[in-house]
PDB file of N, CA and C in Angstrom:
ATOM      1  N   UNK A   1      60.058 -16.904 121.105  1.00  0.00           N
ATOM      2  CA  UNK A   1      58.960 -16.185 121.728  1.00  0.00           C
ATOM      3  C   UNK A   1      57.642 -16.828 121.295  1.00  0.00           C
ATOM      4  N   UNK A   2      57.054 -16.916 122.232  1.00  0.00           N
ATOM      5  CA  UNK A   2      55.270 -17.844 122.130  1.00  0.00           C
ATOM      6  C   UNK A   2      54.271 -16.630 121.517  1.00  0.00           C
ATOM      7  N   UNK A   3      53.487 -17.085 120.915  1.00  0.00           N
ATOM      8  CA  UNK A   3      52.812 -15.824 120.090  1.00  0.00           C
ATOM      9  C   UNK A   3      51.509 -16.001 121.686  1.00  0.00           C
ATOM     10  N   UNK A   4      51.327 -16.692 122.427  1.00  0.00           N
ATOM     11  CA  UNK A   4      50.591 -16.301 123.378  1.00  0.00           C
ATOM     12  C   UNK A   4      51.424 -16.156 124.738  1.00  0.00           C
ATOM     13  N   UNK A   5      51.126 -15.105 125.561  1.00  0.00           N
ATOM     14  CA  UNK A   5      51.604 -14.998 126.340  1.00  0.00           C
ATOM     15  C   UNK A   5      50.295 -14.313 127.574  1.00  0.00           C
ATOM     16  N   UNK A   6      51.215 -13.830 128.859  1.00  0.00           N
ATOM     17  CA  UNK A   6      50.394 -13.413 129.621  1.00  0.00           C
ATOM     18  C   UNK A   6      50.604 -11.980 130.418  1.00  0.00           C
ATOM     19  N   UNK A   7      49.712 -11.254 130.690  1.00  0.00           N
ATOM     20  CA  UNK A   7      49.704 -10.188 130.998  1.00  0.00           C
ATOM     21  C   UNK A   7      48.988 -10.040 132.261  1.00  0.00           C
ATOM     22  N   UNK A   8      48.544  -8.926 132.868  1.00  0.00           N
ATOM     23  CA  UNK A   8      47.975  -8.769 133.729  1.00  0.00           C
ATOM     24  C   UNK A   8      46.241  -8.954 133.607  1.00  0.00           C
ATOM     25  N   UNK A   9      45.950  -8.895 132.388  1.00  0.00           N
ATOM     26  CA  UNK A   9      44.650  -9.503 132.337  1.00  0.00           C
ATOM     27  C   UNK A   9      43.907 -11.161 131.472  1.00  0.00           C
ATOM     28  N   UNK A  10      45.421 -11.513 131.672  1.00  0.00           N
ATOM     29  CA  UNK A  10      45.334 -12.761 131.301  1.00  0.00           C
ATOM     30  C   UNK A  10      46.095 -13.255 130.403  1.00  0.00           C
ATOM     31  N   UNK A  11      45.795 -14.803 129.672  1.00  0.00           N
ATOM     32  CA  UNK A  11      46.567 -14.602 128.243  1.00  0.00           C
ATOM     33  C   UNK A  11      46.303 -14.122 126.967  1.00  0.00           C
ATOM     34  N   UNK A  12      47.604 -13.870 126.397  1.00  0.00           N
ATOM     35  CA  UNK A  12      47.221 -12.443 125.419  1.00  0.00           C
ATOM     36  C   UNK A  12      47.783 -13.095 124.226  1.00  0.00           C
ATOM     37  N   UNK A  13      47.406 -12.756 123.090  1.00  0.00           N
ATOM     38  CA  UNK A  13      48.185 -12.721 121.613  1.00  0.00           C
ATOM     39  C   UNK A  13      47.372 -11.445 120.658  1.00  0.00           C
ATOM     40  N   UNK A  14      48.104 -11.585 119.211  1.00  0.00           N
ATOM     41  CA  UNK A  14      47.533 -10.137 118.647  1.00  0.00           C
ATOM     42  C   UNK A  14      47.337 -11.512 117.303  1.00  0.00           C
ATOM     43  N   UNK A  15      46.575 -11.182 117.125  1.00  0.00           N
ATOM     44  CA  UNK A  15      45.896 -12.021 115.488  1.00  0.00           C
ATOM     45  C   UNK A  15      46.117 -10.901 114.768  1.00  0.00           C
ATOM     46  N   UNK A  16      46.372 -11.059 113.167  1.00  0.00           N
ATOM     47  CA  UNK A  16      46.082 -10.296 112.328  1.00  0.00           C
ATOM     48  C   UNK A  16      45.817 -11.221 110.901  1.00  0.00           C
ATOM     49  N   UNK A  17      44.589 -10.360 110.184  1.00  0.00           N
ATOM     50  CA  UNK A  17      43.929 -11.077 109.728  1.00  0.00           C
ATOM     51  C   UNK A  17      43.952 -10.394 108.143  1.00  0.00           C
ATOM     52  N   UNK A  18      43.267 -11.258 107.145  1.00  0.00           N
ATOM     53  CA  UNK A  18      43.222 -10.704 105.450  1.00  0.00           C
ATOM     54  C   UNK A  18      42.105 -10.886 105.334  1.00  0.00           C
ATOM     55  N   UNK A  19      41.462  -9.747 104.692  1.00  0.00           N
ATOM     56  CA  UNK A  19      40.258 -10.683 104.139  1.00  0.00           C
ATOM     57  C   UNK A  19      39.604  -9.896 103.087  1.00  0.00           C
ATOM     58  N   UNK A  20      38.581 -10.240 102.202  1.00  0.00           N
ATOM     59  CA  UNK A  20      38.708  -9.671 100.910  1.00  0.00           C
ATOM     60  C   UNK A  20      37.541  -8.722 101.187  1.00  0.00           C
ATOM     61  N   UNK A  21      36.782  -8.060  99.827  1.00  0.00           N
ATOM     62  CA  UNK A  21      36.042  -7.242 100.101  1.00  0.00           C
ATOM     63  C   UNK A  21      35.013  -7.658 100.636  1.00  0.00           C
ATOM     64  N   UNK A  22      34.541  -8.829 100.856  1.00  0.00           N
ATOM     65  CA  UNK A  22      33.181  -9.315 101.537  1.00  0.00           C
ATOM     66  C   UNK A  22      33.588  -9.641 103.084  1.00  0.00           C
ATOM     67  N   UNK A  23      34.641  -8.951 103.432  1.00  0.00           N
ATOM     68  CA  UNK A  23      35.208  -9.217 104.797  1.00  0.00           C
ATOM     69  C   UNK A  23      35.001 -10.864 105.411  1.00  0.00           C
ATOM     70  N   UNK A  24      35.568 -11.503 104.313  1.00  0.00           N
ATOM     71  CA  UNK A  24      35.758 -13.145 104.435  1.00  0.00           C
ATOM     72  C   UNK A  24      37.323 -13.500 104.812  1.00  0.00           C
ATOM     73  N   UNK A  25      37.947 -14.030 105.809  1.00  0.00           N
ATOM     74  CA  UNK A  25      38.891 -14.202 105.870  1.00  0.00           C
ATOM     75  C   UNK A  25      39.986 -15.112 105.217  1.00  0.00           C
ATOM     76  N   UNK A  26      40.603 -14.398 104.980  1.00  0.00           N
ATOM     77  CA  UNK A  26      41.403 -15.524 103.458  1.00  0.00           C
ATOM     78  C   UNK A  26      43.119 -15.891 104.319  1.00  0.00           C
ATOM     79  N   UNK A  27      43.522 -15.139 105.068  1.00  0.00           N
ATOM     80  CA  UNK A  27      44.727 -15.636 105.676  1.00  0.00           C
ATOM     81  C   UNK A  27      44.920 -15.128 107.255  1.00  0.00           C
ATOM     82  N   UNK A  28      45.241 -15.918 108.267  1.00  0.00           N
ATOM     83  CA  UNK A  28      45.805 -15.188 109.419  1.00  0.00           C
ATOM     84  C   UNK A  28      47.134 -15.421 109.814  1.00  0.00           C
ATOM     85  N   UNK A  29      47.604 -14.763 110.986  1.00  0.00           N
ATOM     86  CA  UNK A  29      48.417 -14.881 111.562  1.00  0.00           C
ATOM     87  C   UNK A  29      48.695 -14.492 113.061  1.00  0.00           C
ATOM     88  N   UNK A  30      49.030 -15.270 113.887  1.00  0.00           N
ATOM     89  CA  UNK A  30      49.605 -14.710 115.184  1.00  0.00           C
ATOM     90  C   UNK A  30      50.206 -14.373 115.471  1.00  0.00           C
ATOM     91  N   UNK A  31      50.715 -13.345 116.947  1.00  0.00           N
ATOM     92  CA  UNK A  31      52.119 -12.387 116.478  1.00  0.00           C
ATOM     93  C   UNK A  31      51.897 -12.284 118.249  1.00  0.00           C
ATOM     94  N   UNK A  32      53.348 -12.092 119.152  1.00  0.00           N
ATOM     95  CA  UNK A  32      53.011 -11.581 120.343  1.00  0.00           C
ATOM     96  C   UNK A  32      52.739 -10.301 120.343  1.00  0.00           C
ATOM     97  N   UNK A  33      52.271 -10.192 121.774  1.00  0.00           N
ATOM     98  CA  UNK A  33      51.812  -8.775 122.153  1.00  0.00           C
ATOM     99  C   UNK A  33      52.437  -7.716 121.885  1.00  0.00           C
ATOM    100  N   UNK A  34      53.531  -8.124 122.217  1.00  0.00           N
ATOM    101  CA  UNK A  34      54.552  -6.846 122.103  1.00  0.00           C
ATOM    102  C   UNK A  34      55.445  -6.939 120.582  1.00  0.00           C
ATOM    103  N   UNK A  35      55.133  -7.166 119.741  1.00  0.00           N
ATOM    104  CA  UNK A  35      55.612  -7.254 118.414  1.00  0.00           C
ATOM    105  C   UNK A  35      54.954  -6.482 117.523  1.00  0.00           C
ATOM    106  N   UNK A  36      55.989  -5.619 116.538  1.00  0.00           N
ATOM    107  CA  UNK A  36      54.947  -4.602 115.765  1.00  0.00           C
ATOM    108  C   UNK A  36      54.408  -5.064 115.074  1.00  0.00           C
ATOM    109  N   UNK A  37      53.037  -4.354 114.752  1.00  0.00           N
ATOM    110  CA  UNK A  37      51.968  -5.161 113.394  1.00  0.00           C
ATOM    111  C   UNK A  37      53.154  -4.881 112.195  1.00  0.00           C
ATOM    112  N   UNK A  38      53.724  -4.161 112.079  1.00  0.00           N
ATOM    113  CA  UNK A  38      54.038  -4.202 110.527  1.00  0.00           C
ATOM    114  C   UNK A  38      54.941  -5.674 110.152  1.00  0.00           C
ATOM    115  N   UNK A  39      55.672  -5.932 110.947  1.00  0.00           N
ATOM    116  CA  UNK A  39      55.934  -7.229 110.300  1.00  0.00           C
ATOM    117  C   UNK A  39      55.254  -8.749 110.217  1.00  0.00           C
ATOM    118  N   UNK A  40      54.234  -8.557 110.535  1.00  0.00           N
ATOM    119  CA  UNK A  40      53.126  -9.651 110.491  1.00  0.00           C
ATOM    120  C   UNK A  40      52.252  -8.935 109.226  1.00  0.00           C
ATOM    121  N   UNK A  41      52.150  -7.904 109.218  1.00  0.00           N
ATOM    122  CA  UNK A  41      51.458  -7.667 108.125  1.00  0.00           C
ATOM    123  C   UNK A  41      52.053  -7.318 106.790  1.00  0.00           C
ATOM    124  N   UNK A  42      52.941  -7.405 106.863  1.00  0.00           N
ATOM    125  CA  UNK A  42      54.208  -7.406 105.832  1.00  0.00           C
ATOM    126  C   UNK A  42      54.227  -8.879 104.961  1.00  0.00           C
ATOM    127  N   UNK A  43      54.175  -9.674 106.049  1.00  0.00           N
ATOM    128  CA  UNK A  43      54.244 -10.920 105.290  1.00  0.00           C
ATOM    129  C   UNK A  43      52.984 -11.547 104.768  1.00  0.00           C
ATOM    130  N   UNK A  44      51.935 -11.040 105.507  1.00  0.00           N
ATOM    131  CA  UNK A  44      50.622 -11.587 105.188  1.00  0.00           C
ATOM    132  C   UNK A  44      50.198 -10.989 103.813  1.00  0.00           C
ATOM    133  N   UNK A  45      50.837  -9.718 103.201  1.00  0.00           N
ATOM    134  CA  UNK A  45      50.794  -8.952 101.893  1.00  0.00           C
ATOM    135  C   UNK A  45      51.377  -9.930 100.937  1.00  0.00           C
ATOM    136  N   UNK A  46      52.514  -9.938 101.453  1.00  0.00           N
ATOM    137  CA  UNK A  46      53.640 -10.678 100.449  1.00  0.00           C
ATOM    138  C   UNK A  46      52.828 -11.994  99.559  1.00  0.00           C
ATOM    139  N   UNK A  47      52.568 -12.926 100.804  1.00  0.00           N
ATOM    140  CA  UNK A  47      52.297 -14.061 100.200  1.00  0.00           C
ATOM    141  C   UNK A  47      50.637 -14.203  99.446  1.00  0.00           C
ATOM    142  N   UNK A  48      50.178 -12.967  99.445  1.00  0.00           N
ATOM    143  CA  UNK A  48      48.963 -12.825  98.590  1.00  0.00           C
ATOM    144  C   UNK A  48      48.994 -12.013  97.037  1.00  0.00           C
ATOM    145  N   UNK A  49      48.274 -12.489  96.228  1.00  0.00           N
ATOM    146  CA  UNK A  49      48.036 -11.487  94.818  1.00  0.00           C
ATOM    147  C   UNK A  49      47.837 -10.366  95.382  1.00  0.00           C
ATOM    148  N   UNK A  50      48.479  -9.567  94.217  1.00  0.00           N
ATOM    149  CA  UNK A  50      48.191  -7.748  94.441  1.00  0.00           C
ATOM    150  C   UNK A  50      46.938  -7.588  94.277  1.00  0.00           C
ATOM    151  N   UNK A  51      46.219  -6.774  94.687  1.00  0.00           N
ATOM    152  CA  UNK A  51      45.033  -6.478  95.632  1.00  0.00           C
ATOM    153  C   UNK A  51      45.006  -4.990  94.976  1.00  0.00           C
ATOM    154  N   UNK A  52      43.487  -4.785  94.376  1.00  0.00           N
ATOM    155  CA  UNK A  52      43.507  -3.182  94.199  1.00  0.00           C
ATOM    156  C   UNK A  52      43.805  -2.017  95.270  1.00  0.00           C
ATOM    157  N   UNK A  53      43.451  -2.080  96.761  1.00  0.00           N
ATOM    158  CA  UNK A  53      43.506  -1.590  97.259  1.00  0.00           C
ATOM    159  C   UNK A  53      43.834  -2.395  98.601  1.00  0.00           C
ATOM    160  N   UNK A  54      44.742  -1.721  99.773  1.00  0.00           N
ATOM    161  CA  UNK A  54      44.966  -2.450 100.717  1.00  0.00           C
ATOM    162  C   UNK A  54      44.887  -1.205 101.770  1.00  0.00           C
ATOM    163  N   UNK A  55      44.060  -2.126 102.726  1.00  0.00           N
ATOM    164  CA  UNK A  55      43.776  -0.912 104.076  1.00  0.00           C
ATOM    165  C   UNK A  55      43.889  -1.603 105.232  1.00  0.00           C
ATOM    166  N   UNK A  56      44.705  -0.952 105.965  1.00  0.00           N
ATOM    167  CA  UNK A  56      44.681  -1.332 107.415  1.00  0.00           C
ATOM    168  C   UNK A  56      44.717   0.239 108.306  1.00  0.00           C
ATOM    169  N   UNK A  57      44.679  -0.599 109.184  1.00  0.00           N
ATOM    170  CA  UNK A  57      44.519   0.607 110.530  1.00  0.00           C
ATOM    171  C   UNK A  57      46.183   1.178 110.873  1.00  0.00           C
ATOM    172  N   UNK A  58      46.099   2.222 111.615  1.00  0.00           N
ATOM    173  CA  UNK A  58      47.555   3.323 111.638  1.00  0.00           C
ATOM    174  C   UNK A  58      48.539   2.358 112.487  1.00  0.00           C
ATOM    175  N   UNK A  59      48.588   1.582 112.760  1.00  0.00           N
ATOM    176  CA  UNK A  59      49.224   0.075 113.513  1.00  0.00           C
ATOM    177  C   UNK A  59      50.397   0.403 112.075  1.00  0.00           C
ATOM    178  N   UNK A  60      49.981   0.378 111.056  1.00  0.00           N
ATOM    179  CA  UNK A  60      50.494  -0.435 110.054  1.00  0.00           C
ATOM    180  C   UNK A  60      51.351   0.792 108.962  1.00  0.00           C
ATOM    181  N   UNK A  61      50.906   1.968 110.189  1.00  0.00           N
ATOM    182  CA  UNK A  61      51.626   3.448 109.133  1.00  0.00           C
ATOM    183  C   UNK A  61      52.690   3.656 108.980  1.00  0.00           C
ATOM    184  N   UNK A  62      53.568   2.963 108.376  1.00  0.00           N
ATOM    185  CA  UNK A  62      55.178   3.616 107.857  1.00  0.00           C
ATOM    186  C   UNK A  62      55.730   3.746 106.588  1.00  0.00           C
ATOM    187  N   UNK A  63      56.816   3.821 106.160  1.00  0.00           N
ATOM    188  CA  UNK A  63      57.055   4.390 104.810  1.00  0.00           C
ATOM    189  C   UNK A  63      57.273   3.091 104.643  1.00  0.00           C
ATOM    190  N   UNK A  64      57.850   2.637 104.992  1.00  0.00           N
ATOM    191  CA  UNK A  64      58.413   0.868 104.511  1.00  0.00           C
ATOM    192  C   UNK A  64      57.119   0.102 104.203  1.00  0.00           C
ATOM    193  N   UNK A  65      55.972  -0.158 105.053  1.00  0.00           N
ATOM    194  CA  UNK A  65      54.994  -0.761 104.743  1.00  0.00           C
ATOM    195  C   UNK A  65      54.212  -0.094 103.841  1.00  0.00           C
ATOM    196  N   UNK A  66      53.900   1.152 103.311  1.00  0.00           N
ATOM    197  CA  UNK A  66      53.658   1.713 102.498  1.00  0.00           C
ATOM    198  C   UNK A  66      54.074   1.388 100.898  1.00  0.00           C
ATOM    199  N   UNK A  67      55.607   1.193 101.126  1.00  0.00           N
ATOM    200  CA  UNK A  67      56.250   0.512  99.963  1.00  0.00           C
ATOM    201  C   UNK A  67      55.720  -1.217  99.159  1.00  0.00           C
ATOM    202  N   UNK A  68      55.533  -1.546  99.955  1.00  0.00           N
ATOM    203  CA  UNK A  68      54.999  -2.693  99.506  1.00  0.00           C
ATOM    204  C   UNK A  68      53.661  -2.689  98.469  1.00  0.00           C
ATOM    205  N   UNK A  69      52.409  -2.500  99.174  1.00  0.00           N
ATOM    206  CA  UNK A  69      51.064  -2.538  97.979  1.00  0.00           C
ATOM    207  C   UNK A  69      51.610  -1.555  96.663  1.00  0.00           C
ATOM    208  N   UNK A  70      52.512  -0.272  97.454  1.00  0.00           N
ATOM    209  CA  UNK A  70      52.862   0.799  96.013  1.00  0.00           C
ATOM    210  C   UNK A  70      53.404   0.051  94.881  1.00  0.00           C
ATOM    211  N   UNK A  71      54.785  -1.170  95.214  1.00  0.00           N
ATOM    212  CA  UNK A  71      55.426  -1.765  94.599  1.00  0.00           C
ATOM    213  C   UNK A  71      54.577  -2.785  93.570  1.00  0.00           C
ATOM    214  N   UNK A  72      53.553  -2.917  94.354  1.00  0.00           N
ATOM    215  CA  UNK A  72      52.805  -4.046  93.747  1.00  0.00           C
ATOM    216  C   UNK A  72      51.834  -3.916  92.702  1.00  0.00           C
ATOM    217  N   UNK A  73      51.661  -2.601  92.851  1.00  0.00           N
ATOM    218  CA  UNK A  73      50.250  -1.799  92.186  1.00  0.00           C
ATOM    219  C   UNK A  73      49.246  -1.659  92.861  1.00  0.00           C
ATOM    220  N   UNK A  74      49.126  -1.885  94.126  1.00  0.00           N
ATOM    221  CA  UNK A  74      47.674  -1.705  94.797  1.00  0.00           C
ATOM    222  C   UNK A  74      47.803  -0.079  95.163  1.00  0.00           C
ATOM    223  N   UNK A  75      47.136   0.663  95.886  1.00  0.00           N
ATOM    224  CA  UNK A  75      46.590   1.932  96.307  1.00  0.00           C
ATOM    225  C   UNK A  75      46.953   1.105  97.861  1.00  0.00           C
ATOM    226  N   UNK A  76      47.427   1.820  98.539  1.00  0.00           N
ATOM    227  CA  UNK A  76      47.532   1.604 100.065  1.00  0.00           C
ATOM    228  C   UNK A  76      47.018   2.871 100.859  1.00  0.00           C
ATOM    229  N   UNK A  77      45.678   2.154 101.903  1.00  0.00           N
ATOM    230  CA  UNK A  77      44.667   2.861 102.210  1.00  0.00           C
ATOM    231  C   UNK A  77      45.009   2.826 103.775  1.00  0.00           C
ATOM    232  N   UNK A  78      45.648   3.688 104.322  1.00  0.00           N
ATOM    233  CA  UNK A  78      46.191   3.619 105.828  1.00  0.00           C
ATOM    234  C   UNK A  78      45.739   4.863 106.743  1.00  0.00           C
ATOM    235  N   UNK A  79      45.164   4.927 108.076  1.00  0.00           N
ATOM    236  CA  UNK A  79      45.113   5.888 108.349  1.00  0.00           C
ATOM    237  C   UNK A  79      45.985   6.380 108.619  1.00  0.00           C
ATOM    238  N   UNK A  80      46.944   7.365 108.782  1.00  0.00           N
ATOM    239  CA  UNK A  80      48.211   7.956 109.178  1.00  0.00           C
ATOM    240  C   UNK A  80      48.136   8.525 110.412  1.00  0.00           C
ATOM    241  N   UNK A  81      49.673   8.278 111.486  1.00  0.00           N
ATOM    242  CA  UNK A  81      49.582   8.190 112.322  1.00  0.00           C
ATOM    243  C   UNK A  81      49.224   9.666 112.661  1.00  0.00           C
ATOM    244  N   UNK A  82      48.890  10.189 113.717  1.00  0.00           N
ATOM    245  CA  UNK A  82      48.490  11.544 114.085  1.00  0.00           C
ATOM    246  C   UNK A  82      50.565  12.149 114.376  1.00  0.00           C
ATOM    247  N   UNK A  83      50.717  11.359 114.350  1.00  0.00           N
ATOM    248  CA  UNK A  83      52.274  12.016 114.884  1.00  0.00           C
ATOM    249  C   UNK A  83      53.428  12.121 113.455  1.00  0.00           C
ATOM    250  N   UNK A  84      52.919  11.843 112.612  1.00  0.00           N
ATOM    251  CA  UNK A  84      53.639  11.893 110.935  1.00  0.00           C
ATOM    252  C   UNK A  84      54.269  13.646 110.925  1.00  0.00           C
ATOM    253  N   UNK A  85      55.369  13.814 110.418  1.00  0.00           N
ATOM    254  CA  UNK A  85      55.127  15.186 110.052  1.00  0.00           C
ATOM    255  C   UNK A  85      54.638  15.085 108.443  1.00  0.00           C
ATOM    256  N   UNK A  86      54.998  14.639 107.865  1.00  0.00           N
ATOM    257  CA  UNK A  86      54.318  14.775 106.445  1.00  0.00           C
ATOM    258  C   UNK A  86      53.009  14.052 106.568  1.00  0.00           C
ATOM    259  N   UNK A  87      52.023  13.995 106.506  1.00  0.00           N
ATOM    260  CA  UNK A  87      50.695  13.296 106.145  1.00  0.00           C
ATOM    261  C   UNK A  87      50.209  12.532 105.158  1.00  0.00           C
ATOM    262  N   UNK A  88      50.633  11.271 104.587  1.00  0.00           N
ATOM    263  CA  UNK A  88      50.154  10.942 103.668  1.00  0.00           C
ATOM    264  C   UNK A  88      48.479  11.231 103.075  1.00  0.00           C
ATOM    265  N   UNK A  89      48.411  11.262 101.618  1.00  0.00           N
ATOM    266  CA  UNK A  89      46.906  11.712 101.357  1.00  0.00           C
ATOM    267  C   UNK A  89      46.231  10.089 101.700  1.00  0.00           C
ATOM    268  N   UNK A  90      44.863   9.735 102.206  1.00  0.00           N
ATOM    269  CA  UNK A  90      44.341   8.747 102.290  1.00  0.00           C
ATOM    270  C   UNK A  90      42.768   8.801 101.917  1.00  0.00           C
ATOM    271  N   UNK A  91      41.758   8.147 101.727  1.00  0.00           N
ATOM    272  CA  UNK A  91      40.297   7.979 101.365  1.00  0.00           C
ATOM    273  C   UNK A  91      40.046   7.553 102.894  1.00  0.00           C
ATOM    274  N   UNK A  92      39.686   8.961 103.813  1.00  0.00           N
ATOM    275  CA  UNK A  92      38.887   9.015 104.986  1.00  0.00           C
ATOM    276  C   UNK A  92      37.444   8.005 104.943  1.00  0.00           C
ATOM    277  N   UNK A  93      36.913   8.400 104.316  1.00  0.00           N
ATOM    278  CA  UNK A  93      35.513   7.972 103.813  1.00  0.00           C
ATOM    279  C   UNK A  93      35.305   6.521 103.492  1.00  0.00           C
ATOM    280  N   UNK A  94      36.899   5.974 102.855  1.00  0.00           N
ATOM    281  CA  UNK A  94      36.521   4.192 102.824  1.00  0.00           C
ATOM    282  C   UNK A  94      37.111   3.876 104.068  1.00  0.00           C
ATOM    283  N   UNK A  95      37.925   4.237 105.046  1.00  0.00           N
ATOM    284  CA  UNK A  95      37.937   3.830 105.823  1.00  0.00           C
ATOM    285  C   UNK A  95      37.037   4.132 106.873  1.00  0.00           C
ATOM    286  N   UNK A  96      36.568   4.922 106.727  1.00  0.00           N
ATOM    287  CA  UNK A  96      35.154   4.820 108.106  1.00  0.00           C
ATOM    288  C   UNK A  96      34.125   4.268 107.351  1.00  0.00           C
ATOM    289  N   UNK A  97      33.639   3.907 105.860  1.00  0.00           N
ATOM    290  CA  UNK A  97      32.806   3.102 105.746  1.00  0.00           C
ATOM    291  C   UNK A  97      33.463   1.356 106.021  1.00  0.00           C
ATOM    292  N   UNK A  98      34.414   0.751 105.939  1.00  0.00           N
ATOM    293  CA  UNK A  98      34.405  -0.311 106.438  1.00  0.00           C
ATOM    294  C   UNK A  98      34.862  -0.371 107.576  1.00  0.00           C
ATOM    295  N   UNK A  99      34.949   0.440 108.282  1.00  0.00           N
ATOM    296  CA  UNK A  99      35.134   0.342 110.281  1.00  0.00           C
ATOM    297  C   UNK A  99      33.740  -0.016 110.872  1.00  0.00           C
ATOM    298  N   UNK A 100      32.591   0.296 109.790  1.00  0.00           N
ATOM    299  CA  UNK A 100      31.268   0.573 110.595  1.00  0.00           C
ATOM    300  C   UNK A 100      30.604  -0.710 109.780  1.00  0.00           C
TER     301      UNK A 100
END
């Protein structure tokens, strides 16, 4: 599978990206459209030092990907999906300060 492909509004791919607290990009990766973020972002964890804190967007909300920064020692900062029945606890507040 080609990480670019085409859709009805053209050609498409999904980047996903690392980058540290100065929002400098330190690793990417390409992934097709239709492929879940968590395993692109699974690996993009892996092959980096543990990280005090790791945040991504609800793309990335499951127990499995959750496991990872926990394993590592980081704090994993995710928004949780609206459809969870349990809710993980998260820091609302750092994630809408670095969305903005």
């Amino acid at each position: 599978m080609q990480p670019i492909g085409r859709s009805r509004g053209g050609q498409i791919t999904k980047v996903h990206v690392v980058a540290n607290s100065f929002g400098r990009l330190i690793v990417f990766k390409r992934a097709p459209r239709r492929m879940s973020d968590v395993p692109p972002a699974h690996s993009l964890i892996e092959q980096l030092p543990a990280a005090e804190r790791v945040l991504t967007d609800t793309a990335c909300d499951s127990d499995e990907f959750r496991e990872l920064p926990e394993g590592r020692g980081s704090v994993p900062t995710i928004k949780p999906n609206p459809t969870r029945n349990n809710i993980p606890s998260f820091d609302e507040r750092l994630l809408t300060k670095v969305a903005t």
